[in-house]
C-alpha atoms as a PDB file:
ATOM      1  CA  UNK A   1     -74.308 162.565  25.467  1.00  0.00           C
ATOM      2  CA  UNK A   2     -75.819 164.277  28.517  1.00  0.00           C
ATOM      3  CA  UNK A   3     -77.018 160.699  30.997  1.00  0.00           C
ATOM      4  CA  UNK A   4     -81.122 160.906  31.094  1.00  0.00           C
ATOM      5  CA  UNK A   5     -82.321 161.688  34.386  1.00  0.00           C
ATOM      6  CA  UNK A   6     -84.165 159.669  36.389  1.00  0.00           C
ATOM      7  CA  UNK A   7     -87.074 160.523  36.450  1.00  0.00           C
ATOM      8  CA  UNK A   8     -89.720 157.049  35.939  1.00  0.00           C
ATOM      9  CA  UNK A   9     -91.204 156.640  33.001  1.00  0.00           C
ATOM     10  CA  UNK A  10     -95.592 156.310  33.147  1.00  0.00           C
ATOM     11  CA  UNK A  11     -97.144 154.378  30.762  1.00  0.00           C
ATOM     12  CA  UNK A  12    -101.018 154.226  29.810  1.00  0.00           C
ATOM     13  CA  UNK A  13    -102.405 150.909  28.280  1.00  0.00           C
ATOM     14  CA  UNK A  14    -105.400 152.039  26.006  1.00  0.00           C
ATOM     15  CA  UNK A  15    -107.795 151.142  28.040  1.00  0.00           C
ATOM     16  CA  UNK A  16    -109.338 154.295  29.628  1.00  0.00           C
ATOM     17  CA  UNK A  17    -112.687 155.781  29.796  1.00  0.00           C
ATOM     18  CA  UNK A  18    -113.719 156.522  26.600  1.00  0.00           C
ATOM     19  CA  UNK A  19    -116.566 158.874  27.885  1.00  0.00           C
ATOM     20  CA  UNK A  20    -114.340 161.174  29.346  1.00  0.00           C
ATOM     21  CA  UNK A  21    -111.894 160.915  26.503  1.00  0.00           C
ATOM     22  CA  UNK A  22    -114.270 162.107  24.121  1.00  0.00           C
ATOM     23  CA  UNK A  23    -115.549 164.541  26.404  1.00  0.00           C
ATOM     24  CA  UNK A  24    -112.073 165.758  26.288  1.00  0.00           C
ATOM     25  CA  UNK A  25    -111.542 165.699  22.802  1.00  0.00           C
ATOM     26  CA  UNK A  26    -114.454 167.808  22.105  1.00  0.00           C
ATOM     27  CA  UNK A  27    -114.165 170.181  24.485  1.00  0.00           C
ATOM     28  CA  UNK A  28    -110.095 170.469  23.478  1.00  0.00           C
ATOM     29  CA  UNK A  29    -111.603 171.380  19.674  1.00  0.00           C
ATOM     30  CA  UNK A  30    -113.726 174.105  20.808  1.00  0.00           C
ATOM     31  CA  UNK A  31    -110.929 175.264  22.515  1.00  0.00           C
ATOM     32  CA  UNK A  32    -108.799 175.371  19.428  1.00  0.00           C
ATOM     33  CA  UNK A  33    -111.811 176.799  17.145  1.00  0.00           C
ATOM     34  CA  UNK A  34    -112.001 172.736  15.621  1.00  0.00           C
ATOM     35  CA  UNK A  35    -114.715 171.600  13.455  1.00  0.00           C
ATOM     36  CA  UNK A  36    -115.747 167.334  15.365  1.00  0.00           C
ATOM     37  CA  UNK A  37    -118.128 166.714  12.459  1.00  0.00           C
ATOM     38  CA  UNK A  38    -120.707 164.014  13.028  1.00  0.00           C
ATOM     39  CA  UNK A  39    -118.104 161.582  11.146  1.00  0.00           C
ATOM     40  CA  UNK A  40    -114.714 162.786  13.044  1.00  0.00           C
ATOM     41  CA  UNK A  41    -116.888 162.109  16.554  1.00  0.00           C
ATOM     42  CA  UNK A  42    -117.808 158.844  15.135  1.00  0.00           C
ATOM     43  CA  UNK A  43    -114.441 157.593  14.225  1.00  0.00           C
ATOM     44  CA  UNK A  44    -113.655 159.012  17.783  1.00  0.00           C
ATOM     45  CA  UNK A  45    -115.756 157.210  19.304  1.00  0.00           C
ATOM     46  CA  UNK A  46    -115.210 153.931  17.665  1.00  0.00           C
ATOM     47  CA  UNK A  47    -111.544 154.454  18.427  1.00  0.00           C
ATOM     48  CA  UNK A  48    -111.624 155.432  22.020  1.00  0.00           C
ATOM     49  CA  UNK A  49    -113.699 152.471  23.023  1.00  0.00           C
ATOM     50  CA  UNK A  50    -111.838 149.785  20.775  1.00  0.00           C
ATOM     51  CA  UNK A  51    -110.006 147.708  23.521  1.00  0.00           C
ATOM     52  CA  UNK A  52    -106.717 147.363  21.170  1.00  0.00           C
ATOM     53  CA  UNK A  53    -105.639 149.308  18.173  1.00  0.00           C
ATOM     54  CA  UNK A  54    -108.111 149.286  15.300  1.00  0.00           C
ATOM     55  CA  UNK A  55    -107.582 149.310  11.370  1.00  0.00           C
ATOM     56  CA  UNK A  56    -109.315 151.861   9.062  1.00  0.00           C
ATOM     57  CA  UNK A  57    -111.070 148.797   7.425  1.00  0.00           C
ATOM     58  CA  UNK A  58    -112.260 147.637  10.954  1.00  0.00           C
ATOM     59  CA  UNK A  59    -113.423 151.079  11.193  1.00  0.00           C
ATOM     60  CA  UNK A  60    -115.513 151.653   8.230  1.00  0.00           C
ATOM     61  CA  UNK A  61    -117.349 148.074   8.960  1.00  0.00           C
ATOM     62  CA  UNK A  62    -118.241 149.255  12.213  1.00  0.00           C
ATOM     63  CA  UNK A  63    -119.527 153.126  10.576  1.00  0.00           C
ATOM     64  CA  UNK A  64    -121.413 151.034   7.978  1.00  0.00           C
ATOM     65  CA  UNK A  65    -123.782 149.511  10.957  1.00  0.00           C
ATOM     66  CA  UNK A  66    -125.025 153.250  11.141  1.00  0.00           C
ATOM     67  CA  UNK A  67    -124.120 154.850   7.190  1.00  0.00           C
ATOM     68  CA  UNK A  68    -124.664 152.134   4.845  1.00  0.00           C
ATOM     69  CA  UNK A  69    -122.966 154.803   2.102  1.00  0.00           C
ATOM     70  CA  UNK A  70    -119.616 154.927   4.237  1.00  0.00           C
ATOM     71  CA  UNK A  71    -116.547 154.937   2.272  1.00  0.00           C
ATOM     72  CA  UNK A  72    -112.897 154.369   3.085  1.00  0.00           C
ATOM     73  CA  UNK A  73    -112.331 158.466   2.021  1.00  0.00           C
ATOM     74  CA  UNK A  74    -114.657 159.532   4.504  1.00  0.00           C
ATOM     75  CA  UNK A  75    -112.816 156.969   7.444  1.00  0.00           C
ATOM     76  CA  UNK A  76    -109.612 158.243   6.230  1.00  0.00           C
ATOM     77  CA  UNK A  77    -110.104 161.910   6.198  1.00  0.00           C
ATOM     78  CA  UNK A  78    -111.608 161.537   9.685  1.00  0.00           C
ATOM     79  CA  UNK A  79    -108.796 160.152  10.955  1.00  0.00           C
ATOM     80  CA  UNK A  80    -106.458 162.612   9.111  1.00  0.00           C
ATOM     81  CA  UNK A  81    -107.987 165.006  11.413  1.00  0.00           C
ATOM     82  CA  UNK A  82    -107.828 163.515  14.126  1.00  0.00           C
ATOM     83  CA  UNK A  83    -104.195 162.624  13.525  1.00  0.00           C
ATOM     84  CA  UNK A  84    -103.072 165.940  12.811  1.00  0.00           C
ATOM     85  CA  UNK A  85    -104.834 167.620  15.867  1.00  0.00           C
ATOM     86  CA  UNK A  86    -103.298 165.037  18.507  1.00  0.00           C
ATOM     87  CA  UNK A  87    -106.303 163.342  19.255  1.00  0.00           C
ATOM     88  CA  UNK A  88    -105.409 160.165  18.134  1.00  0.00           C
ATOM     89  CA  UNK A  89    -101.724 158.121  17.135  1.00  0.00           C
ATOM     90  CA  UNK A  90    -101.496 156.152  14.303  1.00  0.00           C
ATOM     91  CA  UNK A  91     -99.201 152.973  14.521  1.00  0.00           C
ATOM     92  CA  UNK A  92     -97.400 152.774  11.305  1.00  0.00           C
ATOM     93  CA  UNK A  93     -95.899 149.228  11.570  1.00  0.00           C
ATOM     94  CA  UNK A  94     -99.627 147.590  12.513  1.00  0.00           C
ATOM     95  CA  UNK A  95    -101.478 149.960  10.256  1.00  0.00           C
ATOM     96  CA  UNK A  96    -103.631 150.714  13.157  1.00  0.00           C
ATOM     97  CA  UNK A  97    -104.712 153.657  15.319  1.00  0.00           C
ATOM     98  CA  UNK A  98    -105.074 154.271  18.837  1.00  0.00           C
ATOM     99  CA  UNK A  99    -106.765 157.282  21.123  1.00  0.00           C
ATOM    100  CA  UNK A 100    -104.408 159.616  22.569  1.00  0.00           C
ATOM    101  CA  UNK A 101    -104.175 159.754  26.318  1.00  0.00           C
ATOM    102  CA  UNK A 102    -103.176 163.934  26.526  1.00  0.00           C
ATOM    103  CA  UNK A 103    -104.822 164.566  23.472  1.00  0.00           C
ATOM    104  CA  UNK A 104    -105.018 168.816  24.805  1.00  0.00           C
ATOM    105  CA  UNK A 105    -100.915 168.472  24.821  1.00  0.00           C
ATOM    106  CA  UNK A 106     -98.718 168.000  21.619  1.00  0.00           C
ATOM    107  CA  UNK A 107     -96.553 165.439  22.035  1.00  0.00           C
ATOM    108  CA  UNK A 108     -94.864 162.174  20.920  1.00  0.00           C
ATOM    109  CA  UNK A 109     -94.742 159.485  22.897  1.00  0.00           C
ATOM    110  CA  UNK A 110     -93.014 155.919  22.003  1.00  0.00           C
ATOM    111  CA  UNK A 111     -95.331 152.573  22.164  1.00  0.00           C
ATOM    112  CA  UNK A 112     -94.682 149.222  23.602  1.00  0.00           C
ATOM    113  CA  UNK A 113     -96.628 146.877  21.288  1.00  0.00           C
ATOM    114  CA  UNK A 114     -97.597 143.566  21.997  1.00  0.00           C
ATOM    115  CA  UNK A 115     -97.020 140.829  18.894  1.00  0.00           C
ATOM    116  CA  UNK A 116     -99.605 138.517  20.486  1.00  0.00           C
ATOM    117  CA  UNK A 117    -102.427 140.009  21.862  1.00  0.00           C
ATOM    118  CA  UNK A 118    -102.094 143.555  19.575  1.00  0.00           C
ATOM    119  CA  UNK A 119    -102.407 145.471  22.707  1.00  0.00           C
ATOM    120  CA  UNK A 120    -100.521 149.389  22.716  1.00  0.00           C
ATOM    121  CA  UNK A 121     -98.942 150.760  25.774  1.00  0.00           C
ATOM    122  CA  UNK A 122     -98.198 154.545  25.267  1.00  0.00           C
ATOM    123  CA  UNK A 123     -94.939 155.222  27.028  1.00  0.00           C
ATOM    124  CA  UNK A 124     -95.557 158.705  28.506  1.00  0.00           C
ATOM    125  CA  UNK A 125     -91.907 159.843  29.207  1.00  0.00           C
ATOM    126  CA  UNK A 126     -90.624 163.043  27.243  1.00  0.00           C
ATOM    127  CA  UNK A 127     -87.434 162.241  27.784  1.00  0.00           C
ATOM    128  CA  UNK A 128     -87.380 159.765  24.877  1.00  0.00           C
ATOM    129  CA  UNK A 129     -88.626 162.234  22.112  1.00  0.00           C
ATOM    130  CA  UNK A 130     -85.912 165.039  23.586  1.00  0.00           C
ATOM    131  CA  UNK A 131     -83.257 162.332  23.151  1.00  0.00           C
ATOM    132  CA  UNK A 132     -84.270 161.641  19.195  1.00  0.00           C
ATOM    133  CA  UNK A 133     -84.876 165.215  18.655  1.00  0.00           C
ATOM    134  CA  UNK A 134     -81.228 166.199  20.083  1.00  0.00           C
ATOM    135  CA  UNK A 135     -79.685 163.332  18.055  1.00  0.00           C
ATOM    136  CA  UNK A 136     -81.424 164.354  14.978  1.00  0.00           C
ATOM    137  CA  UNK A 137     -80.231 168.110  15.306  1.00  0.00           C
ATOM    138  CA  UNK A 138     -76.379 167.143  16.325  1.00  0.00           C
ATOM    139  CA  UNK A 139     -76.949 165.092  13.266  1.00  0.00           C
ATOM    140  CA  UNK A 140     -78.099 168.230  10.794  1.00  0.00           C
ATOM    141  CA  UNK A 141     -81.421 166.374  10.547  1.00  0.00           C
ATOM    142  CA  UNK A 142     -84.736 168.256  10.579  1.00  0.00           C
ATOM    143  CA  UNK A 143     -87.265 165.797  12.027  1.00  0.00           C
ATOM    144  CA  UNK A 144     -90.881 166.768  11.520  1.00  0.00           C
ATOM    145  CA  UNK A 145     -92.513 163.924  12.823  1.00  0.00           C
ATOM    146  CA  UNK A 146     -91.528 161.260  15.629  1.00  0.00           C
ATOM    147  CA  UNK A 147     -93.274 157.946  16.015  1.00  0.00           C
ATOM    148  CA  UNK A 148     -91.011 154.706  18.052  1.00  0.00           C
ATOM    149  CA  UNK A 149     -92.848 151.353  18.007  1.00  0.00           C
ATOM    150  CA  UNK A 150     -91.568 148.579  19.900  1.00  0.00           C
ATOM    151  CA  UNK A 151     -92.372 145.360  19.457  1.00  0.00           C
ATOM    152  CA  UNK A 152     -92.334 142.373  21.843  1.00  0.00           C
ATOM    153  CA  UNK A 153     -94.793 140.445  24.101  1.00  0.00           C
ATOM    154  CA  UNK A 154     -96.291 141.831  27.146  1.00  0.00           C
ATOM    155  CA  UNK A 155     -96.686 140.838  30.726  1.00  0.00           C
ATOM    156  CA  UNK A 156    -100.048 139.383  30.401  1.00  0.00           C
ATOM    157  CA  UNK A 157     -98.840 137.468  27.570  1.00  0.00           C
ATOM    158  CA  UNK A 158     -95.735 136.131  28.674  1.00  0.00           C
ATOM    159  CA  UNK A 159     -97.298 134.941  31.789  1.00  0.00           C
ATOM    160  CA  UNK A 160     -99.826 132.770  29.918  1.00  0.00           C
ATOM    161  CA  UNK A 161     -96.916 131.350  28.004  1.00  0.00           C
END
């Protein structure tokens, strides 16, 4: 196996400006020819400012402040758009989703996640998805989708400790 270079990893916590984000987001599905229906920019919206990762659940509570007729369908096929369009990332072992910092770039990106305070660092280094996707194809395996979760305790965390 080839060594990795060494080039430094960045890493975003998700907390960013959700403003912008969203700004981004809509102006990335007008660029594609993407329908952000009043819902979709909702869940968006609800997402990008959450200060952690958020469950569906936690999002249709916060929808049904504004659409007392909200339903868990209409929460999950927002975020099965936004999902498959890169906006957002879903974390499969916490059930929870998060925004996407280079949501006008396919890519997958691992996340550090915190067992304490739920926070999600996205751990923006290609290198880590080329090394699964090589592995997988020396292997005969044909990956279609890539998501690494790591789970420990962050800095802020372990200092309190």
């Amino acid at each position: 196996m080839p060594p990795m270079s060494a080039k430094p990893a960045s890493s975003h916590h998700h907390r960013h400006d959700a403003h912008a984000f969203v700004r981004e987001v809509t102006a990335a599905c007008e660029m594609r020819g993407l329908r952000l229906t009043e819902i979709r920019q909702q869940v968006l919206d609800l997402i990008a400012s959450s200060e952690k990762p958020v469950k569906a659940y936690d999002l249709l509570d916060r929808l049904k402040d504004d659409r007392s007729n909200a339903a868990p369908p209409t929460v999950y096929r927002a975020l099965d758009f936004l999902i498959e369009n890169g906006f957002i990332h879903k974390l499969q072992s916490i059930n929870a989703y998060v925004s996407c910092h280079h949501p006008s770039v396919v890519h997958h990106v691992p996340f550090l996640i915190c067992d304490q305070c739920e926070s999600a660092t996205e751990i923006c280094d290609e290198r880590v998805a080329k090394l699964l996707t090589e592995q997988a194809k020396a292997l005969g395996f044909r990956a279609r989708a890539q998501t690494l979760e790591v789970h420990g305790v962050c800095k802020r965390c372990a200092g309190a400790q």
